[in-house]
N, C-alpha and C. Protein backbone atom coordinates (compact mmCIF):
# COMPACT_ATOMS: atom_id res chain seq x y z
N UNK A 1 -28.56 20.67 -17.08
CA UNK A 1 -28.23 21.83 -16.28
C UNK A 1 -26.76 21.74 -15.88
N UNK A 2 -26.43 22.84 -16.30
CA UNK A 2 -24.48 22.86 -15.68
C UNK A 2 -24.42 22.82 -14.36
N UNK A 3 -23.37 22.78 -13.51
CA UNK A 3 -23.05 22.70 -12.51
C UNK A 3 -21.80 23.57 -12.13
N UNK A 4 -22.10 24.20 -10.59
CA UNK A 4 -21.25 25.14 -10.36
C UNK A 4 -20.72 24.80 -8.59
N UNK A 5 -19.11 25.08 -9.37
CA UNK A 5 -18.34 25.19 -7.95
C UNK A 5 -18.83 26.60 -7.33
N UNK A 6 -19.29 26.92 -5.79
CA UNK A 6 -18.97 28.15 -5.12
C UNK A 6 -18.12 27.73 -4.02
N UNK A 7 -17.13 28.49 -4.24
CA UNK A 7 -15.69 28.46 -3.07
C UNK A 7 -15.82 29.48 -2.19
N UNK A 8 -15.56 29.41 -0.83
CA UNK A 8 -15.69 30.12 -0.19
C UNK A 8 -14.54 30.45 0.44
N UNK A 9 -14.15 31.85 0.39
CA UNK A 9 -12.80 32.13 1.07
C UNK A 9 -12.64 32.97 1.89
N UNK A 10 -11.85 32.81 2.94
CA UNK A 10 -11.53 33.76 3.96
C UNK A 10 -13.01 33.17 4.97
N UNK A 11 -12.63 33.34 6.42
CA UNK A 11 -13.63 33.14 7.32
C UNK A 11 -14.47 34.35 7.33
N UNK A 12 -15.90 34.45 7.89
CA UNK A 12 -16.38 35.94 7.91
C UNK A 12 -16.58 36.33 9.61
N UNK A 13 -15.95 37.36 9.55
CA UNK A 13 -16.03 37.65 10.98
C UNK A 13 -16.74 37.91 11.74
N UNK A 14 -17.27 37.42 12.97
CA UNK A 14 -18.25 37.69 13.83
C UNK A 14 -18.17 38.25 15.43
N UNK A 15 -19.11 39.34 15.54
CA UNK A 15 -18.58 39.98 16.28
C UNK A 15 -19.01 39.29 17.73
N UNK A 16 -19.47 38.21 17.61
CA UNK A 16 -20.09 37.58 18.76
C UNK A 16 -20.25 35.80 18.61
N UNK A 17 -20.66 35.48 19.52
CA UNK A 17 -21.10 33.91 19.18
C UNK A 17 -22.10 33.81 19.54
N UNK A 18 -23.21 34.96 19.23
CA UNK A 18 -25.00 34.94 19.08
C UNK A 18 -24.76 35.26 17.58
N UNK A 19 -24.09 35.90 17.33
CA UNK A 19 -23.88 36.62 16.02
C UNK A 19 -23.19 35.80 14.99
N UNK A 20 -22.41 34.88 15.64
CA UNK A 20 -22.10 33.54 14.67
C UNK A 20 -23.71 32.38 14.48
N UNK A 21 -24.25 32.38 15.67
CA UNK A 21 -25.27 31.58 15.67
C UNK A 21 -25.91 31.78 14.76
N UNK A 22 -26.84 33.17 14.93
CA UNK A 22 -27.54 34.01 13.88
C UNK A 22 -26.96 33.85 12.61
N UNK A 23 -25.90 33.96 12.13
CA UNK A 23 -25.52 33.65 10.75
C UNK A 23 -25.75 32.32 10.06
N UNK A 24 -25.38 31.40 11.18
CA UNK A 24 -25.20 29.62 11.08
C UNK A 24 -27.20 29.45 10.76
N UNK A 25 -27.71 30.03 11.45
CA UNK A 25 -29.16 29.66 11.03
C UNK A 25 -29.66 30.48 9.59
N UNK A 26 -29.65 31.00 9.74
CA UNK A 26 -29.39 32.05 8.09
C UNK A 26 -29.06 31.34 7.07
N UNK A 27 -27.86 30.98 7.53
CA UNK A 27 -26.75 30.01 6.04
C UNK A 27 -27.40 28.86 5.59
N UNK A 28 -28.30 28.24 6.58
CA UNK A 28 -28.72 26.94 6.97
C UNK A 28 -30.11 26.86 6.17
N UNK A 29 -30.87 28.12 6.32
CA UNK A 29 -32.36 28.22 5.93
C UNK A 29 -32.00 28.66 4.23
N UNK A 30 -30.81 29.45 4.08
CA UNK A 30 -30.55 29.76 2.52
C UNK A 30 -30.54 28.44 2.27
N UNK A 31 -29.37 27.47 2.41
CA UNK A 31 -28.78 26.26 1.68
C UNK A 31 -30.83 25.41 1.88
N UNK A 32 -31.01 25.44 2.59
CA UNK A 32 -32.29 24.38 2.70
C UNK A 32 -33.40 24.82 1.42
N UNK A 33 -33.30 26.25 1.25
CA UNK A 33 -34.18 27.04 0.09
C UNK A 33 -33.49 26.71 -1.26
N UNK A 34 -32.64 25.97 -0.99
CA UNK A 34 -32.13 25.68 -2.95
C UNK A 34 -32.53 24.21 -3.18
N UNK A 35 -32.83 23.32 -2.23
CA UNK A 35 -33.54 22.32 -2.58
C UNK A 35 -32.77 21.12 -3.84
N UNK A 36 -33.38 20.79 -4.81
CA UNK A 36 -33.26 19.76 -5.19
C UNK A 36 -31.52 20.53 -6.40
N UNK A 37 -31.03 22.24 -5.97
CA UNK A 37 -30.12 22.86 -6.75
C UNK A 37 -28.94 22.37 -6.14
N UNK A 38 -28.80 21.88 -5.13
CA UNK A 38 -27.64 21.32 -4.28
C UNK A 38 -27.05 19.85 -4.71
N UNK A 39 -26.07 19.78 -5.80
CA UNK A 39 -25.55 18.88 -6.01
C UNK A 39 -24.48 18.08 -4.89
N UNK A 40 -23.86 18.83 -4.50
CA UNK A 40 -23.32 18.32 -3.07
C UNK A 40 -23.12 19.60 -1.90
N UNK A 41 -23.80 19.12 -0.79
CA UNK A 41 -23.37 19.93 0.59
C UNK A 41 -22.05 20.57 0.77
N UNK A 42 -22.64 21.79 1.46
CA UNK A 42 -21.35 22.41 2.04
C UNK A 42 -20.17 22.09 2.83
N UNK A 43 -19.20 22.20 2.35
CA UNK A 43 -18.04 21.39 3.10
C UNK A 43 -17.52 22.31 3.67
N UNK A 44 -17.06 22.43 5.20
CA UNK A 44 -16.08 23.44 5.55
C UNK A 44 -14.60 22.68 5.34
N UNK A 45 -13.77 23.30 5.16
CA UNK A 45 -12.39 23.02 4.72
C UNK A 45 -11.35 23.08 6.05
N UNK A 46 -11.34 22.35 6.70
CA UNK A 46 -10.55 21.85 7.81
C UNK A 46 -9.02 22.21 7.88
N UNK A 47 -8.41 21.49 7.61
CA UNK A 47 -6.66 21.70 7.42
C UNK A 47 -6.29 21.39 5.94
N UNK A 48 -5.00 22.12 5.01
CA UNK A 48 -5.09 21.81 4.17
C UNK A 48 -3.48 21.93 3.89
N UNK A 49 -2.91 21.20 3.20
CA UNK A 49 -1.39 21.15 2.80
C UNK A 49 -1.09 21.04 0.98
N UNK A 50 -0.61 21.78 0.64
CA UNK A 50 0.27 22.60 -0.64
C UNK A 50 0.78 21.44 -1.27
N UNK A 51 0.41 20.51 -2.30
CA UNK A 51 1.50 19.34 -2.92
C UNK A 51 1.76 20.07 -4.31
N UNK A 52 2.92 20.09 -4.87
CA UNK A 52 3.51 20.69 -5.83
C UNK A 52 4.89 19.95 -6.30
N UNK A 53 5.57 20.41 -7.37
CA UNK A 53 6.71 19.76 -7.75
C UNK A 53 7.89 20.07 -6.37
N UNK A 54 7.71 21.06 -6.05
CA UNK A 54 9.32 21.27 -4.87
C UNK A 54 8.31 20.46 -3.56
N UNK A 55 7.48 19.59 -3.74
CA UNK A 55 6.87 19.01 -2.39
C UNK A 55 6.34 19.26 -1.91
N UNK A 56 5.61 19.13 -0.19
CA UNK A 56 4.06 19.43 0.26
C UNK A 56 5.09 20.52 1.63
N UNK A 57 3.90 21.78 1.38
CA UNK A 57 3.95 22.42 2.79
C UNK A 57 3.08 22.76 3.02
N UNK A 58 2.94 23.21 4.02
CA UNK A 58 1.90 23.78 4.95
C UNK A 58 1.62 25.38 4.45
N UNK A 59 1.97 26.19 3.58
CA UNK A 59 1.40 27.45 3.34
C UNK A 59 0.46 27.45 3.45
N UNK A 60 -0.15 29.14 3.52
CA UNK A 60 -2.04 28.93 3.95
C UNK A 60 -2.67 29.19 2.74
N UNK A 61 -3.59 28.82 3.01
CA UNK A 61 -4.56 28.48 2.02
C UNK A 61 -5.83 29.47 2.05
N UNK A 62 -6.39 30.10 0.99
CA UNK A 62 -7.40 30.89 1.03
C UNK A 62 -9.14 30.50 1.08
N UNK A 63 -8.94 28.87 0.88
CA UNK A 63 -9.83 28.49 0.67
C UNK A 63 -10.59 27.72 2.03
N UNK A 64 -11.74 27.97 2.11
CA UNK A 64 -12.50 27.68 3.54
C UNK A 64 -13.70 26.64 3.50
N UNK A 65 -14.21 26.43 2.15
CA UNK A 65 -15.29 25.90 2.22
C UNK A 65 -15.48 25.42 0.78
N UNK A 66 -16.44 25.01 0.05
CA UNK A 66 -16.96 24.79 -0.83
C UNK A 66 -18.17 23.99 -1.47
N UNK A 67 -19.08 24.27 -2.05
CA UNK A 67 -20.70 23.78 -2.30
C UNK A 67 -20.56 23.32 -3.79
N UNK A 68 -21.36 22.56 -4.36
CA UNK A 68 -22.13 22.56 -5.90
C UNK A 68 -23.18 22.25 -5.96
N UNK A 69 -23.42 23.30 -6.22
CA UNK A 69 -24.77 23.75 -7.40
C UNK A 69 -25.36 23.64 -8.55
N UNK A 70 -26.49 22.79 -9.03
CA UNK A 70 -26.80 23.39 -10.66
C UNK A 70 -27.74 24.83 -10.71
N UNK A 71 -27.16 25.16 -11.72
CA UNK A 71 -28.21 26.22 -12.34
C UNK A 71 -27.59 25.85 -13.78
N UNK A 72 -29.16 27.22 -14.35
CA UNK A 72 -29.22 27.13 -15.46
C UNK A 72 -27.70 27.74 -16.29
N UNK A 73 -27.00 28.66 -16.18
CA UNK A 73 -25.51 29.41 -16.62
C UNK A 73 -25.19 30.21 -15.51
N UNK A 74 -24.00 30.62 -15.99
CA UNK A 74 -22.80 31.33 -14.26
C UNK A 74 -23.91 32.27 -14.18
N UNK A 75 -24.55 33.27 -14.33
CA UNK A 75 -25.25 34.14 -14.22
C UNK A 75 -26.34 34.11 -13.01
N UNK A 76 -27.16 32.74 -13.24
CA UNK A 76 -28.18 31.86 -12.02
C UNK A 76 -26.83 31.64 -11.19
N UNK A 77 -26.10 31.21 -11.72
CA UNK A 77 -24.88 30.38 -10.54
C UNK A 77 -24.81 31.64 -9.33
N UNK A 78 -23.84 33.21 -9.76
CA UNK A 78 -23.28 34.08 -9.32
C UNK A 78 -24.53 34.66 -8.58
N UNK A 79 -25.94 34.69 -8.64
CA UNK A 79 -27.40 34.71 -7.85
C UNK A 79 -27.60 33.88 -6.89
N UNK A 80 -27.53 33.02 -7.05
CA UNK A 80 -27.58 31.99 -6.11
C UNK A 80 -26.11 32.47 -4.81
N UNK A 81 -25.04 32.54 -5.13
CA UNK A 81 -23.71 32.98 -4.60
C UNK A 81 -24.58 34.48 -3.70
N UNK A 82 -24.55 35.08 -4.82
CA UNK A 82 -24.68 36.39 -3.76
C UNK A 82 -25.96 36.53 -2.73
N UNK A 83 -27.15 35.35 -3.21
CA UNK A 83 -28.06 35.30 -1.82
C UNK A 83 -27.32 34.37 -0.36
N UNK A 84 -26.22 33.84 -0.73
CA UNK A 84 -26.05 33.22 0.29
C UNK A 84 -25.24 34.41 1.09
N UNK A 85 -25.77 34.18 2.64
CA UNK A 85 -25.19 34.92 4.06
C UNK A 85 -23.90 35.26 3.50
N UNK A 86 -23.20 34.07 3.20
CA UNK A 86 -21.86 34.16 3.51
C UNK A 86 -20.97 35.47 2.85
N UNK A 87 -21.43 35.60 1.65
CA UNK A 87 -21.49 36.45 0.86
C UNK A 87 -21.33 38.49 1.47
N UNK A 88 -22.40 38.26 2.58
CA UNK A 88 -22.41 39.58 3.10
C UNK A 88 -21.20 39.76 4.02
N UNK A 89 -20.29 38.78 4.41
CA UNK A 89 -19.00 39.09 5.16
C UNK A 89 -17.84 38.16 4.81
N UNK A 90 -17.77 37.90 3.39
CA UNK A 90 -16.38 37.29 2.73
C UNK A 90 -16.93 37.36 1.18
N UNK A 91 -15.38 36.46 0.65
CA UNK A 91 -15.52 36.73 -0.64
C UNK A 91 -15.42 35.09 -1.06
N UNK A 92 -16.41 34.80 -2.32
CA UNK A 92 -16.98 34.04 -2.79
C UNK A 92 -16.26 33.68 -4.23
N UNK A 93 -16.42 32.59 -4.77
CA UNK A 93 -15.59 32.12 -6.62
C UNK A 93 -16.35 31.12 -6.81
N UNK A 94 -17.43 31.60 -7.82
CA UNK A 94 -18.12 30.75 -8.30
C UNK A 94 -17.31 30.18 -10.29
N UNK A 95 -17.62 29.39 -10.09
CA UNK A 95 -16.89 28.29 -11.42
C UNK A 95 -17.25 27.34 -11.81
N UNK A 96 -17.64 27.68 -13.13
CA UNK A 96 -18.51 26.28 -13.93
C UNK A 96 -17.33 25.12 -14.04
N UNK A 97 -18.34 24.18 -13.75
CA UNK A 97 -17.57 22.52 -13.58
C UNK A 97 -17.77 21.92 -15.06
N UNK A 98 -16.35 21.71 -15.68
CA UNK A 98 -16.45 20.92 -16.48
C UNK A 98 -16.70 19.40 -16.37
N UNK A 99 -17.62 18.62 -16.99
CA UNK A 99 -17.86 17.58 -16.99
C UNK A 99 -16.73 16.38 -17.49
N UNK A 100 -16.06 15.73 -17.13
CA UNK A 100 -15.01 14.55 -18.07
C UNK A 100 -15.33 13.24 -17.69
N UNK A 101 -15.30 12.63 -19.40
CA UNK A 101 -15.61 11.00 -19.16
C UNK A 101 -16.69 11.12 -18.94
N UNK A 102 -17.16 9.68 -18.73
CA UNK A 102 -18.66 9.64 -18.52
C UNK A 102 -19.83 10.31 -17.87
């Protein structure tokens, strides 16, 4: 079974902090319903700094989070993506993981 990056970008806005709660349990009962499909847990993406040839800065970054998943091809992958919460108030990049080396 392949394996898939879903990136999560941009925060999703909440109009409350019952309404963040409510989402956080949502997100929580989706991720728990994929079961043995969760190759690694959701990471929220903390602080992040730019390394490149002209050196490291601080520009911002679009990226907020990120999960892997197997499914069967991007198709299961991009299903899986669009049942998750997060989905209904940001935008999502799902991307098959190439395997290297062993």
């Amino acid at each position: 079974m392949a394996q898939f990056l879903l990136t999560y970008l941009e925060q999703p806005q909440k109009k409350s902090p019952d309404d963040g709660q409510a989402h956080m349990g949502k997100w929580m009962g989706w991720l728990a319903s994929l079961g043995e499909a969760v190759v690694y847990p959701a990471s929220p993406v903390k602080s992040s700094k730019v390394v490149g040839p002209n050196g490291v800065s601080d520009e911002p970054v679009a990226i907020t989070g990120f999960l892997i998943v197997e499914a069967d091809d991007i198709e299961a992958a991009v299903t899986i993506a669009q049942a998750d919460p997060f989905s209904d108030h940001a935008k999502m990049v799902v991307s098959e993981l190439m395997v290297m080396g062993g």
